[in-house]
C-alpha atoms as a PDB file:
ATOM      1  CA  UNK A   1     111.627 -81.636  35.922  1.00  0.00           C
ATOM      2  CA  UNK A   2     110.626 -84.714  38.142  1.00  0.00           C
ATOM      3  CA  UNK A   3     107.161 -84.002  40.136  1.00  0.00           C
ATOM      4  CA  UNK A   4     106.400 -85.550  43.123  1.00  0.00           C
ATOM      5  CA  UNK A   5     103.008 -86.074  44.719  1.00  0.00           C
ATOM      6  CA  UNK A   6     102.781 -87.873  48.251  1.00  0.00           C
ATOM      7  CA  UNK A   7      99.804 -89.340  49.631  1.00  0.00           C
ATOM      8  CA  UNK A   8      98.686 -91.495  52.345  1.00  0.00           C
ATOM      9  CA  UNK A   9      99.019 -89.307  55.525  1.00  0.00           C
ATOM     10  CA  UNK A  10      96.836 -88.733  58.043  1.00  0.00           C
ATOM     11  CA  UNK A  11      95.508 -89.252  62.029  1.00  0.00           C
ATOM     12  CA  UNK A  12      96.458 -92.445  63.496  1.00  0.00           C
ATOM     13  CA  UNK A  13      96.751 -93.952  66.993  1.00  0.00           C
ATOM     14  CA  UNK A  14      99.946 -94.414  68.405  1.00  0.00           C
ATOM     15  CA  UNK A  15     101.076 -98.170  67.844  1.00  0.00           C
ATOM     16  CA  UNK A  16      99.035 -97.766  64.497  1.00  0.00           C
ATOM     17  CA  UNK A  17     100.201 -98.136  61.256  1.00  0.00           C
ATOM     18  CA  UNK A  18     100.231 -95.891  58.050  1.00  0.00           C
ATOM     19  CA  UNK A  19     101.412 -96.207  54.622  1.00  0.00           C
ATOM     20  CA  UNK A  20     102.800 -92.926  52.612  1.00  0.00           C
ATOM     21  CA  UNK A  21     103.062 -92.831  48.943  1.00  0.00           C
ATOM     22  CA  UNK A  22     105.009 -91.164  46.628  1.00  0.00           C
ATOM     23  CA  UNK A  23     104.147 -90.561  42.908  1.00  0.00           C
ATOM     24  CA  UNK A  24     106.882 -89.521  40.803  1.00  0.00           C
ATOM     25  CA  UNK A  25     106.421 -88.242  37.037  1.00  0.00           C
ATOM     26  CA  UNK A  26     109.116 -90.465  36.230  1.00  0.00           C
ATOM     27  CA  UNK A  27     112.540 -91.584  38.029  1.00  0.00           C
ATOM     28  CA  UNK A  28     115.365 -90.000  37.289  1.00  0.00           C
ATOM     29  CA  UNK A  29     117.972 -91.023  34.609  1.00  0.00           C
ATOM     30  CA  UNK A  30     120.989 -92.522  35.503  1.00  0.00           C
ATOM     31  CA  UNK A  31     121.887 -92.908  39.312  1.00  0.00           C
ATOM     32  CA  UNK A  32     119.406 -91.511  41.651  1.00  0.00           C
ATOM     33  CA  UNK A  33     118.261 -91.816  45.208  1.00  0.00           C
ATOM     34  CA  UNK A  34     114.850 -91.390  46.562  1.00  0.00           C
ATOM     35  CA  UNK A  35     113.876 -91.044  49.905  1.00  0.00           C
ATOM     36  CA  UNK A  36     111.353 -89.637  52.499  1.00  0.00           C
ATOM     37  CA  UNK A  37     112.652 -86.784  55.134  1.00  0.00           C
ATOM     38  CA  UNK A  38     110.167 -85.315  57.446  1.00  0.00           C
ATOM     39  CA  UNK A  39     109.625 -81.957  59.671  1.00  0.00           C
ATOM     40  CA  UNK A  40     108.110 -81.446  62.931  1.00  0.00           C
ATOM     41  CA  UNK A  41     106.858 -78.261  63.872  1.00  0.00           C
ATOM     42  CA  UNK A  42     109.216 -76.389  65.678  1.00  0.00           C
ATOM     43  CA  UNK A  43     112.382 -78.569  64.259  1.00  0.00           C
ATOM     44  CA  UNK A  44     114.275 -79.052  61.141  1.00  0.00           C
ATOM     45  CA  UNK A  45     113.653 -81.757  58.535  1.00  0.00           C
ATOM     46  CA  UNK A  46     115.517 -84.427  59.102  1.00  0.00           C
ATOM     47  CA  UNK A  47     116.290 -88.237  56.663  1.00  0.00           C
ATOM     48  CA  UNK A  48     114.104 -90.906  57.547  1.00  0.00           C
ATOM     49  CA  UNK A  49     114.953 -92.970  54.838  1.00  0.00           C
ATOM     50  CA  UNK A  50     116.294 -93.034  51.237  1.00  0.00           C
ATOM     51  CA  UNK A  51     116.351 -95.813  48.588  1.00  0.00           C
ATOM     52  CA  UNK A  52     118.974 -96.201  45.733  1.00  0.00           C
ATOM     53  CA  UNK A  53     118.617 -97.335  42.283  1.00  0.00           C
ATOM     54  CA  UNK A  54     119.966-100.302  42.605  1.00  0.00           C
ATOM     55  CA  UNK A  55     117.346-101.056  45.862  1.00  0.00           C
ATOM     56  CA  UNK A  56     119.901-100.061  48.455  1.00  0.00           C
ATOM     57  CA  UNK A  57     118.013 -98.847  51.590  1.00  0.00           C
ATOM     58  CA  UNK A  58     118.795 -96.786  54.379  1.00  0.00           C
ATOM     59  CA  UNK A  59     117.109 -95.683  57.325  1.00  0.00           C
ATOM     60  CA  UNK A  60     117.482 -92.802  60.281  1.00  0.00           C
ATOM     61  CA  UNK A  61     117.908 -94.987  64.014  1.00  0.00           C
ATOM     62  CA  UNK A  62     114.454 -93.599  64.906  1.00  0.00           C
ATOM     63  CA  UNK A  63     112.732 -95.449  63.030  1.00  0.00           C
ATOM     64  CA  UNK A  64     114.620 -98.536  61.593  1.00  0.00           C
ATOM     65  CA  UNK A  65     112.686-101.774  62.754  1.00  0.00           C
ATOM     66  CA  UNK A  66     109.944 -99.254  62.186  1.00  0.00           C
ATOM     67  CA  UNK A  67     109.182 -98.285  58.750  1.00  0.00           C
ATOM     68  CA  UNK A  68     110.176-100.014  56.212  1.00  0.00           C
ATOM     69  CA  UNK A  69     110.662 -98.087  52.560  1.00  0.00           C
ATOM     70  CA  UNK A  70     110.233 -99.932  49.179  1.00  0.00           C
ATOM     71  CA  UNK A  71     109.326 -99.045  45.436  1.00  0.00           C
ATOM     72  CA  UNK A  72     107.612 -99.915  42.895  1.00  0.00           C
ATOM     73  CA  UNK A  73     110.037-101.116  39.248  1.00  0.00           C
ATOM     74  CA  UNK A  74     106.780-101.159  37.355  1.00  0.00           C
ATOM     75  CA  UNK A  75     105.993 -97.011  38.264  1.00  0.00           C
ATOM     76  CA  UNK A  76     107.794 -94.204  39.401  1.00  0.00           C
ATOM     77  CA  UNK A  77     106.152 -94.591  42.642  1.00  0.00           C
ATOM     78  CA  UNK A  78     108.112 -94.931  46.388  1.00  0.00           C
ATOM     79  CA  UNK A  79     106.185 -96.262  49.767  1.00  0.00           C
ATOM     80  CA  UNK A  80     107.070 -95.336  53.092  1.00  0.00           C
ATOM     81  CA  UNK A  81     105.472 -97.997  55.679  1.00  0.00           C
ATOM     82  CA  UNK A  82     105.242 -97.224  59.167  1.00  0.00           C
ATOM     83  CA  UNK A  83     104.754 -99.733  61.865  1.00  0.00           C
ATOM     84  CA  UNK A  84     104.896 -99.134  65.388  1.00  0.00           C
ATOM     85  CA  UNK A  85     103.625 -95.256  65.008  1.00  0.00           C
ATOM     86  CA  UNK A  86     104.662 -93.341  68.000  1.00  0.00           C
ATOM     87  CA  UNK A  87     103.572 -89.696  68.922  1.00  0.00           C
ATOM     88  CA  UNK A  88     107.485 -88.436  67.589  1.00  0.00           C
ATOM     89  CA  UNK A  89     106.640 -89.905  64.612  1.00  0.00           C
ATOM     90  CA  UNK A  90     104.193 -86.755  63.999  1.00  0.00           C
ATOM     91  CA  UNK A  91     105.218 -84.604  61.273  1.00  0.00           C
ATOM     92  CA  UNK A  92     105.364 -83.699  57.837  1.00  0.00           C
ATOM     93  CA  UNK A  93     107.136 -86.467  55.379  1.00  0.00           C
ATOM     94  CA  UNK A  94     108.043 -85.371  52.305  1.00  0.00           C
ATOM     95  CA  UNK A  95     109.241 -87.268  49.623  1.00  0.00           C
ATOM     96  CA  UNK A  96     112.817 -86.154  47.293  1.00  0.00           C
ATOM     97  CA  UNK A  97     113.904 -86.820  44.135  1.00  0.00           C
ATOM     98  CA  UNK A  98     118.128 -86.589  43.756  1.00  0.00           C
ATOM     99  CA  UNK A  99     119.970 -87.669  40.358  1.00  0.00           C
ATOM    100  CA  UNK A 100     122.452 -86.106  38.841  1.00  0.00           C
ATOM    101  CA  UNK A 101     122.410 -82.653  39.432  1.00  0.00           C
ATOM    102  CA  UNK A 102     118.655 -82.476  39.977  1.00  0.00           C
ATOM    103  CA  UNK A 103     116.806 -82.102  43.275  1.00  0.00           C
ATOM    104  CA  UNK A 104     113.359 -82.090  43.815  1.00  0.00           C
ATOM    105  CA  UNK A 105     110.553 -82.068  46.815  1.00  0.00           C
ATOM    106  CA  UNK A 106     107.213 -82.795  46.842  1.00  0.00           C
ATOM    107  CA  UNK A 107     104.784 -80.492  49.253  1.00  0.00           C
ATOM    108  CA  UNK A 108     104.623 -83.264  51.731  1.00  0.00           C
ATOM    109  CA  UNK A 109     101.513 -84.826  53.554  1.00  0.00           C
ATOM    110  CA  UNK A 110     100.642 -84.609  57.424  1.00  0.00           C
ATOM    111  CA  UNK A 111     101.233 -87.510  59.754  1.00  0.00           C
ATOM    112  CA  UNK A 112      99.579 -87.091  62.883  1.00  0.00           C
ATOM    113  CA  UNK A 113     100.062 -89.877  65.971  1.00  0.00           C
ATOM    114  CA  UNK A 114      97.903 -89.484  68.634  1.00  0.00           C
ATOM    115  CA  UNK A 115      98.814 -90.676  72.520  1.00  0.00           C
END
């Protein structure tokens, strides 16, 4: 079972910039994507961005131009960097895990962008 710990979030002005971590126990074998999703309160949780394997990106329109996600080949670890923070961008981001048949969450940390 992959286990996945974010970090990073917190209380930022908007036009201020934050950067989110997530610390996986290990990536999965064979093909897998990772990516961040996040949930506002009141909405559903929605793709912000995923990254493949093979260091294929993608991004939601909200933020592309934005936030900018990346890993790290060395460790199991993903980075979410947001630029340009707007009060939308408020939320919880958590990070997920898919390979295979396997899907995993983490429990997400708070991003909070003040007007």
């Amino acid at each position: 079972q992959v286990q996945l710990v974010e970090s990073g979030g917190g209380l930022v002005g908007s036009g201020g910039s934050l950067t989110l971590s997530c610390q996986a126990s290990e990536y999965p074998s064979g093909f897998y994507v990772m990516a961040w999703y996040r949930q506002a309160p009141g909405k559903e949780r929605d793709h912000v961005a995923d990254i493949s394997k093979f260091g294929l990106t993608k991004y939601n329109p909200a933020v592309e131009g934005r936030f900018t996600i990346s890993r790290d080949n060395a460790r199991p670890t993903i980075f979410l960097q947001m630029d340009r923070l707007e009060p939308e961008d408020t939320a919880v981001y958590y990070c997920r895990s898919i390979g295979g048949d396997d899907d995993y969450w983490g429990q997400g940390t708070q991003v909070i962008v003040s007007s």
